[in-house]
PDB file of N, CA and C in Angstrom:
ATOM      1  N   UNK A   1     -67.502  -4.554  12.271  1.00  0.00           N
ATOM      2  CA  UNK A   1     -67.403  -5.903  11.758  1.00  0.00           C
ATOM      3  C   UNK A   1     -66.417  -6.745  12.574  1.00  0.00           C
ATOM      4  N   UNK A   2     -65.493  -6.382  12.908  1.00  0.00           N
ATOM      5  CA  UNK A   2     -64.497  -7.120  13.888  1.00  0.00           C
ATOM      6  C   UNK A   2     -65.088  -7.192  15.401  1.00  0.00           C
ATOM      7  N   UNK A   3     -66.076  -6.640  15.897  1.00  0.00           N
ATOM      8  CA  UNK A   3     -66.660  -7.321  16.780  1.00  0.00           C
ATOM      9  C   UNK A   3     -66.922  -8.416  16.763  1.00  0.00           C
ATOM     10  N   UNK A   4     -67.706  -8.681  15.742  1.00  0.00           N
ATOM     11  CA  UNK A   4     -68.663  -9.672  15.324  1.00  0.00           C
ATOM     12  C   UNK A   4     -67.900 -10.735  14.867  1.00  0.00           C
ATOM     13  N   UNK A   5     -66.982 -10.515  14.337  1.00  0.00           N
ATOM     14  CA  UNK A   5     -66.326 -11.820  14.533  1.00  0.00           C
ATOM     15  C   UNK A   5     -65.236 -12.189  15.007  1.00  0.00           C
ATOM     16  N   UNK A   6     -65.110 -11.526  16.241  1.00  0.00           N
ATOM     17  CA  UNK A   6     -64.706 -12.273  17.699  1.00  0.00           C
ATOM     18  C   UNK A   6     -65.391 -12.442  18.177  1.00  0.00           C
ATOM     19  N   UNK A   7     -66.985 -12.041  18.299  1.00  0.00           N
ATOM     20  CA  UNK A   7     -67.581 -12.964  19.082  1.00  0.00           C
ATOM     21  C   UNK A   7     -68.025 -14.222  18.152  1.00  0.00           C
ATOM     22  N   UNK A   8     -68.054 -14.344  16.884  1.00  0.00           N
ATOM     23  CA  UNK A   8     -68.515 -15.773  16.260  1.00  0.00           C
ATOM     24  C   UNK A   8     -67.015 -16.774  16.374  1.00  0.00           C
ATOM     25  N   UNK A   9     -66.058 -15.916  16.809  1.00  0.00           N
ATOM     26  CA  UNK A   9     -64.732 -17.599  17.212  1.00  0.00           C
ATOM     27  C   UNK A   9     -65.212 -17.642  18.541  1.00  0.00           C
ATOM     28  N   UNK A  10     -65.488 -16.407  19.849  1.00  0.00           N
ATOM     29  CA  UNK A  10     -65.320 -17.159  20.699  1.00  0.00           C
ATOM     30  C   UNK A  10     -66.969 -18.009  20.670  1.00  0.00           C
ATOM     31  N   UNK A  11     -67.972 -18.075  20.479  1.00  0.00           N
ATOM     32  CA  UNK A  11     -68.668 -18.858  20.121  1.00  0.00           C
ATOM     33  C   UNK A  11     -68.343 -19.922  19.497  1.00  0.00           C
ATOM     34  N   UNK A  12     -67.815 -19.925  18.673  1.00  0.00           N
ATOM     35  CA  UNK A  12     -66.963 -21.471  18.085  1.00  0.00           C
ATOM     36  C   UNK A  12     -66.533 -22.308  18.316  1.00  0.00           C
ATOM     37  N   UNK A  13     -65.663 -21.778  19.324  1.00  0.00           N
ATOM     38  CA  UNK A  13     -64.079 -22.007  20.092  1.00  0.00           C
ATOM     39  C   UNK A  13     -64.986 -23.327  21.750  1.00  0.00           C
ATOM     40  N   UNK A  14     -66.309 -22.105  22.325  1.00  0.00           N
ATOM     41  CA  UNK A  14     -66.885 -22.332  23.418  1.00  0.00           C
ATOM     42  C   UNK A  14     -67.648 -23.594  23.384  1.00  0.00           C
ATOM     43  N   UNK A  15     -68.205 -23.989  21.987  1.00  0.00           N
ATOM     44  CA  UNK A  15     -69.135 -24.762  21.087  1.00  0.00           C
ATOM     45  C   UNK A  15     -68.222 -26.414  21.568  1.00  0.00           C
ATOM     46  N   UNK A  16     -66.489 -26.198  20.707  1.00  0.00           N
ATOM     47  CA  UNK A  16     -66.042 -27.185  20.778  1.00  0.00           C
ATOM     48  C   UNK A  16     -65.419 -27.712  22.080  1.00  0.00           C
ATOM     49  N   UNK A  17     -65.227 -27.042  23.053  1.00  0.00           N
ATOM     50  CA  UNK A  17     -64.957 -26.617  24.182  1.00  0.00           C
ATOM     51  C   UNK A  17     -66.059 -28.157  24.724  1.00  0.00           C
ATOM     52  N   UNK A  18     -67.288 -27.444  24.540  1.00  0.00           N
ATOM     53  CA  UNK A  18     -68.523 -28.444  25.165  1.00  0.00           C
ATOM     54  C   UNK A  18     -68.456 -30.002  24.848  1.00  0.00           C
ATOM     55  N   UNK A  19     -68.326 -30.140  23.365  1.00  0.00           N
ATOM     56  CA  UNK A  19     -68.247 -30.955  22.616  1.00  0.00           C
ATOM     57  C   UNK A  19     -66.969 -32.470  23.159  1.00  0.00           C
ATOM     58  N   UNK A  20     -66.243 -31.560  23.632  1.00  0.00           N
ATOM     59  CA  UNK A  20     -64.738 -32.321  23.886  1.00  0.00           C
ATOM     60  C   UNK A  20     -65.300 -33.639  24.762  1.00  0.00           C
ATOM     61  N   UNK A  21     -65.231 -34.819  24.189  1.00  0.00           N
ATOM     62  CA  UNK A  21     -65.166 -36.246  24.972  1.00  0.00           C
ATOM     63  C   UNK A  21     -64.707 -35.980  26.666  1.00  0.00           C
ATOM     64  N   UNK A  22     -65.107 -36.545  27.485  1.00  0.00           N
ATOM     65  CA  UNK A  22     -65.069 -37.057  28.873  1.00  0.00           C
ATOM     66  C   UNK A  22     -64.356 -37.926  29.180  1.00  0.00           C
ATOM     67  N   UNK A  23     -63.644 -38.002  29.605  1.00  0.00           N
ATOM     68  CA  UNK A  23     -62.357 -38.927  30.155  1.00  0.00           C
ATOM     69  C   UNK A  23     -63.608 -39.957  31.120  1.00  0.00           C
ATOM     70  N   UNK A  24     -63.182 -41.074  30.798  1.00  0.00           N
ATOM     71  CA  UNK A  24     -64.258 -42.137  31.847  1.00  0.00           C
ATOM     72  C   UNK A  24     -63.984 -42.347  32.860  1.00  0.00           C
ATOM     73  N   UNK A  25     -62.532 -42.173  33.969  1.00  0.00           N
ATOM     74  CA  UNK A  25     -62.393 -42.340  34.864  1.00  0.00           C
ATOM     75  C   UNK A  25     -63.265 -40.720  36.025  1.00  0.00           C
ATOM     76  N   UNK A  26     -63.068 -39.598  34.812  1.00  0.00           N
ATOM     77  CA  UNK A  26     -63.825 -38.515  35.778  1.00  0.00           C
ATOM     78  C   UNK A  26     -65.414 -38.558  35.491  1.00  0.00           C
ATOM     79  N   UNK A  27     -65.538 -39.415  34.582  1.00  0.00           N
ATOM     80  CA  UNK A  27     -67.328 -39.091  34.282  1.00  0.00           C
ATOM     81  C   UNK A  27     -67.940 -40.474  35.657  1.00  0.00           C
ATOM     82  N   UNK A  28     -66.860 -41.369  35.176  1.00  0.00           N
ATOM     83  CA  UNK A  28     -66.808 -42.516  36.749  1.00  0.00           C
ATOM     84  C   UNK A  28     -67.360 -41.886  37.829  1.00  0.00           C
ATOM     85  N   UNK A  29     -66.889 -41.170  38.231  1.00  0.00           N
ATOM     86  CA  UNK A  29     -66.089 -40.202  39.607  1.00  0.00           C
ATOM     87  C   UNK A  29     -67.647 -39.394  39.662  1.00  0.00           C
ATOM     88  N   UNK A  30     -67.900 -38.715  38.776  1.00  0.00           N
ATOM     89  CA  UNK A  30     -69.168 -38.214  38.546  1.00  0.00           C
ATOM     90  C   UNK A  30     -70.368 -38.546  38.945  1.00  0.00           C
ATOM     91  N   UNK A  31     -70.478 -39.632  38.617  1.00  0.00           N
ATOM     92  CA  UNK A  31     -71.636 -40.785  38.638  1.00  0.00           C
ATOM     93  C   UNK A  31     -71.920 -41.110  40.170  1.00  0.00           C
ATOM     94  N   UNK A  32     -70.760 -41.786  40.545  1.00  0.00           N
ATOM     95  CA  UNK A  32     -70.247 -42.468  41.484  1.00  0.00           C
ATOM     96  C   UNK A  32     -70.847 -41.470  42.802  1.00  0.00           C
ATOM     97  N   UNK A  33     -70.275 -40.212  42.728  1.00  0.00           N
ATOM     98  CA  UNK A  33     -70.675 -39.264  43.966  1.00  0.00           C
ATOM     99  C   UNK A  33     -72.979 -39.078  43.837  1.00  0.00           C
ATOM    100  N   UNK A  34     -73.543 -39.014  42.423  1.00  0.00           N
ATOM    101  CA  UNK A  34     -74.782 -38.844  42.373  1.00  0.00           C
ATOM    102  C   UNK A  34     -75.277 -40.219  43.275  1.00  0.00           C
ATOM    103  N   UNK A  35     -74.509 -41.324  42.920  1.00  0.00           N
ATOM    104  CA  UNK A  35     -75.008 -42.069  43.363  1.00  0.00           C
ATOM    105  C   UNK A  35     -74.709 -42.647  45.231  1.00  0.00           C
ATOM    106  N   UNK A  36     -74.044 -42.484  45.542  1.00  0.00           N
ATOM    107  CA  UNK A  36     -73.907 -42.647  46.879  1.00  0.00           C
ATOM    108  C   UNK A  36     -74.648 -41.219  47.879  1.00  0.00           C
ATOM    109  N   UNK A  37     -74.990 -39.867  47.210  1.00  0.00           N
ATOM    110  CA  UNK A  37     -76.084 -38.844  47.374  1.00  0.00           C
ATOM    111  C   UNK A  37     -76.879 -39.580  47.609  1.00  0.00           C
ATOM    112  N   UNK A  38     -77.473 -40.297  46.266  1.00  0.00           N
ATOM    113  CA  UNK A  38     -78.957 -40.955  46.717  1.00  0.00           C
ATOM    114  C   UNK A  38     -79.129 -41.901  47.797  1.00  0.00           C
ATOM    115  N   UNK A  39     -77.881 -42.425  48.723  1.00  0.00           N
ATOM    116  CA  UNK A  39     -77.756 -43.079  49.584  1.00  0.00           C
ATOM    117  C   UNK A  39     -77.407 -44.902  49.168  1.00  0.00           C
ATOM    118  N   UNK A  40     -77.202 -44.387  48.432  1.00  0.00           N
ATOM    119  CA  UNK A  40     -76.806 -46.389  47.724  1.00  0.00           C
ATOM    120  C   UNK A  40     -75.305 -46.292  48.209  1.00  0.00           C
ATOM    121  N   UNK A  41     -75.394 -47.431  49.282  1.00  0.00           N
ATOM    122  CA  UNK A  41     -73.746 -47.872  49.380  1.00  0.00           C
ATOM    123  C   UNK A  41     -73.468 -48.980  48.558  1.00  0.00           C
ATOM    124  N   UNK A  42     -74.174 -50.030  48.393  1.00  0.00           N
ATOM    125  CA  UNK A  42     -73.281 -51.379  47.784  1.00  0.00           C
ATOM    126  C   UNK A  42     -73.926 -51.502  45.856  1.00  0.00           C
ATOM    127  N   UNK A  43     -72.669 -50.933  44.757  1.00  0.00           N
ATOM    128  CA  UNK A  43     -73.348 -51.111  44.032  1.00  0.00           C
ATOM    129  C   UNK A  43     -71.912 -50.967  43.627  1.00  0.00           C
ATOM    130  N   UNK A  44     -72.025 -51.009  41.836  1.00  0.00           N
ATOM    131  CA  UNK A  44     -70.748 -51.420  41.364  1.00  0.00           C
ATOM    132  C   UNK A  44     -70.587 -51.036  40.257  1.00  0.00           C
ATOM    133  N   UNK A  45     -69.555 -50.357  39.486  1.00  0.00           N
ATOM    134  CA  UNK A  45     -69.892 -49.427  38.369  1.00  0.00           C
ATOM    135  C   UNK A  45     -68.093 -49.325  37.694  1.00  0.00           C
ATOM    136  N   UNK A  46     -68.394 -50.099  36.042  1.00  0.00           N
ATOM    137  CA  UNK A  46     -67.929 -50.841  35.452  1.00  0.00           C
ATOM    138  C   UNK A  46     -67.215 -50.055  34.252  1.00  0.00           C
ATOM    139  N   UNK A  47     -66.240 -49.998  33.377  1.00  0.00           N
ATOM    140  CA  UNK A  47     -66.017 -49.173  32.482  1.00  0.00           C
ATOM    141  C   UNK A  47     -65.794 -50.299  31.474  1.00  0.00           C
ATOM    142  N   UNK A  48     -66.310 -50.196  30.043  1.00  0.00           N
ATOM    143  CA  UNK A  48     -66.423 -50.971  29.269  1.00  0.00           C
ATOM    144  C   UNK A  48     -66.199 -50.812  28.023  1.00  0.00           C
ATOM    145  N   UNK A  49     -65.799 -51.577  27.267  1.00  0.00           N
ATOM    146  CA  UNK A  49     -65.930 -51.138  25.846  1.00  0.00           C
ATOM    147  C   UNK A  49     -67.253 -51.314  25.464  1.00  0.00           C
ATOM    148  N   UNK A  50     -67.649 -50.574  24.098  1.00  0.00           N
ATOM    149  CA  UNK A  50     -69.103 -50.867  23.558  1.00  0.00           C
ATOM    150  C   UNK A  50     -69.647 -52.460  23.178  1.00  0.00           C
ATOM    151  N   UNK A  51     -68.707 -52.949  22.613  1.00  0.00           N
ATOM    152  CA  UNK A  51     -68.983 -54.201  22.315  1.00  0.00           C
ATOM    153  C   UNK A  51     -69.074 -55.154  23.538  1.00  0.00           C
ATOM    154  N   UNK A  52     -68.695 -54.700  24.613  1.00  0.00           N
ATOM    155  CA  UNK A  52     -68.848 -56.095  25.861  1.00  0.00           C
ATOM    156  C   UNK A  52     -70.001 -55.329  26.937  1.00  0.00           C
ATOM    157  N   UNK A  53     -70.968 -54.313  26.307  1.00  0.00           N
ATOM    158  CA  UNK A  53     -72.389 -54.315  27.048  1.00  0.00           C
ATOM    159  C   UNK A  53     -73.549 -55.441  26.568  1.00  0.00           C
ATOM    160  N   UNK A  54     -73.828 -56.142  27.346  1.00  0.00           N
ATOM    161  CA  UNK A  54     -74.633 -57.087  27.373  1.00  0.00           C
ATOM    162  C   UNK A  54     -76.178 -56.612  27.535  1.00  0.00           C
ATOM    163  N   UNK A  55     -76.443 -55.759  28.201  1.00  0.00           N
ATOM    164  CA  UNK A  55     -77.820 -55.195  28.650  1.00  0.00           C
ATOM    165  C   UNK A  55     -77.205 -53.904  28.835  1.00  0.00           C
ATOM    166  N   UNK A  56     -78.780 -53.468  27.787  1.00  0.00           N
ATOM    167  CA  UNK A  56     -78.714 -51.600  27.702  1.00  0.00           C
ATOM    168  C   UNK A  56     -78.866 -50.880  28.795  1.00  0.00           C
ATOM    169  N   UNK A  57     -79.710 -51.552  29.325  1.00  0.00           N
ATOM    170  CA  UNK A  57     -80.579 -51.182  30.420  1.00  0.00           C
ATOM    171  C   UNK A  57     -79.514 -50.615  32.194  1.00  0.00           C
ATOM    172  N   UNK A  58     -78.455 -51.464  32.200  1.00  0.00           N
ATOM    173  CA  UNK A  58     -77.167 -50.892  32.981  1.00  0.00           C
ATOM    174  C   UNK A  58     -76.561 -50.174  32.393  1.00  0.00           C
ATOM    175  N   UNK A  59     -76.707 -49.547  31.456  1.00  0.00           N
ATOM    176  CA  UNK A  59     -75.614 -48.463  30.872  1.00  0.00           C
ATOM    177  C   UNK A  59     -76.032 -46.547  31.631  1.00  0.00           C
ATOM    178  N   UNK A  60     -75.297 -46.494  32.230  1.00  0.00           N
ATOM    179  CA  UNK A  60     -75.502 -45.026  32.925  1.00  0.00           C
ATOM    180  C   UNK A  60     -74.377 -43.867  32.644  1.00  0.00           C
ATOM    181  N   UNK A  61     -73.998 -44.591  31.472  1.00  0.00           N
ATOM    182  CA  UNK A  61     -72.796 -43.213  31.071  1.00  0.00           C
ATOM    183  C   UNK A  61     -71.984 -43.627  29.583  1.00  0.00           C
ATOM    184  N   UNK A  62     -71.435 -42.892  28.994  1.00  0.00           N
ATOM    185  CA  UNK A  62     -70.984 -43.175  27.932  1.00  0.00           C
ATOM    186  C   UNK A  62     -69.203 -42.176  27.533  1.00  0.00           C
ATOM    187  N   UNK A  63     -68.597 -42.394  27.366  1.00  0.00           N
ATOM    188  CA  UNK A  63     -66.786 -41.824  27.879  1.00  0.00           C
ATOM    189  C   UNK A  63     -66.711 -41.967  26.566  1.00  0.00           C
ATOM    190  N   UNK A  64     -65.355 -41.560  26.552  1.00  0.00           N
ATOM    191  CA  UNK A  64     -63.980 -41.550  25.181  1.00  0.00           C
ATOM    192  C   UNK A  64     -64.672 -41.591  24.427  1.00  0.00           C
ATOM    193  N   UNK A  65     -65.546 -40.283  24.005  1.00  0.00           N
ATOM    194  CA  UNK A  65     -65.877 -40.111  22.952  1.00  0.00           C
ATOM    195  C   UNK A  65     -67.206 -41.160  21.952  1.00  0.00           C
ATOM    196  N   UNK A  66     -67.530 -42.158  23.042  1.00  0.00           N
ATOM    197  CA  UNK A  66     -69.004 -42.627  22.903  1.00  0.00           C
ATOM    198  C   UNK A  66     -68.352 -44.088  22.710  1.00  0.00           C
ATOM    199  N   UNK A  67     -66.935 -44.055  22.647  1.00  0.00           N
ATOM    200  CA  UNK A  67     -66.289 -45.813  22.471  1.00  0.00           C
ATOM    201  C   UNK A  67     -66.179 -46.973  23.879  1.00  0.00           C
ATOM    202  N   UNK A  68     -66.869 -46.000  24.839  1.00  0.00           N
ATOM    203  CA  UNK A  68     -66.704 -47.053  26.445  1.00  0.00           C
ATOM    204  C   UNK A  68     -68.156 -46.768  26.851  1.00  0.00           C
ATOM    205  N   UNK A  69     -68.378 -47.400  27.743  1.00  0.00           N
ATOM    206  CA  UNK A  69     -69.727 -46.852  28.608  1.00  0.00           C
ATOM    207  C   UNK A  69     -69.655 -47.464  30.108  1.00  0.00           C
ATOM    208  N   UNK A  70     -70.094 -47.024  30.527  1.00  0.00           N
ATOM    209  CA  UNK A  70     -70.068 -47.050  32.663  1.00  0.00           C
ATOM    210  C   UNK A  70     -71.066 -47.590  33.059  1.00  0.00           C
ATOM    211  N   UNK A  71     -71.452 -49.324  33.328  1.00  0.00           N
ATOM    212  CA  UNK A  71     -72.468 -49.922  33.562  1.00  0.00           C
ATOM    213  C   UNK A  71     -72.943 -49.748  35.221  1.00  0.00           C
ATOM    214  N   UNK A  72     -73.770 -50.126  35.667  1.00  0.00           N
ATOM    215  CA  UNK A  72     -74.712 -49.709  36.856  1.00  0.00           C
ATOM    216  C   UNK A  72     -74.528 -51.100  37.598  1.00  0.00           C
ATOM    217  N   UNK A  73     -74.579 -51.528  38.637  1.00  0.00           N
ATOM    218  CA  UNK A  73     -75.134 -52.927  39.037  1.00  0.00           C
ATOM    219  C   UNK A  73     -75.170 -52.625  40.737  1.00  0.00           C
ATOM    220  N   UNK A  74     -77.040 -52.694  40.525  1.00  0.00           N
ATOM    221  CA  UNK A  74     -76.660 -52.667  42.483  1.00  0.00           C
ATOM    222  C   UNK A  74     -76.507 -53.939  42.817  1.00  0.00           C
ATOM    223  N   UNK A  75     -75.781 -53.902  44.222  1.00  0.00           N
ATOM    224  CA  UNK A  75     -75.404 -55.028  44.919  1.00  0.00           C
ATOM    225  C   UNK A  75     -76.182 -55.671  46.061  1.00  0.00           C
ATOM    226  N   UNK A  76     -77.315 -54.459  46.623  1.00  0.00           N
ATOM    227  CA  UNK A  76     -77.967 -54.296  47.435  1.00  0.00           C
ATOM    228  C   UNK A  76     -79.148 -55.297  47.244  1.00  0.00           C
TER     229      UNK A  76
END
């Protein structure tokens, strides 16, 4: 029985682990490298609160726990 439940904390433990919010300057950082991969140099990428997205449609990320989001805008 004490197997079993060390493995149901570290399952638990691993669960909230996943769960844990994204800091927006590294999910930034994140983004930022997929996108210059795809070869896009001139584009511009914004950290925001929820309430000052204007169009859904630029939203390419979502931080602190779902209270910011990381808008898109090519320049190209």
């Amino acid at each position: 029985m004490n197997r079993w439940s060390v493995l149901l904390l570290l399952a638990l433990l691993s669960g909230a682990a996943l769960a844990a919010p994204k800091p927006c300057e590294e999910l930034k950082q994140e983004i930022e490298a997929k996108i210059q991969a795809a070869g896009v140099v001139s584009y511009t990428l914004e950290i925001v609160a929820n309430d000052e997205v204007h169009d859904e449609s630029l939203v390419v990320g979502s931080c602190e726990g779902g209270s910011k989001k990381i808008i898109y805008q090519n320049n190209g």
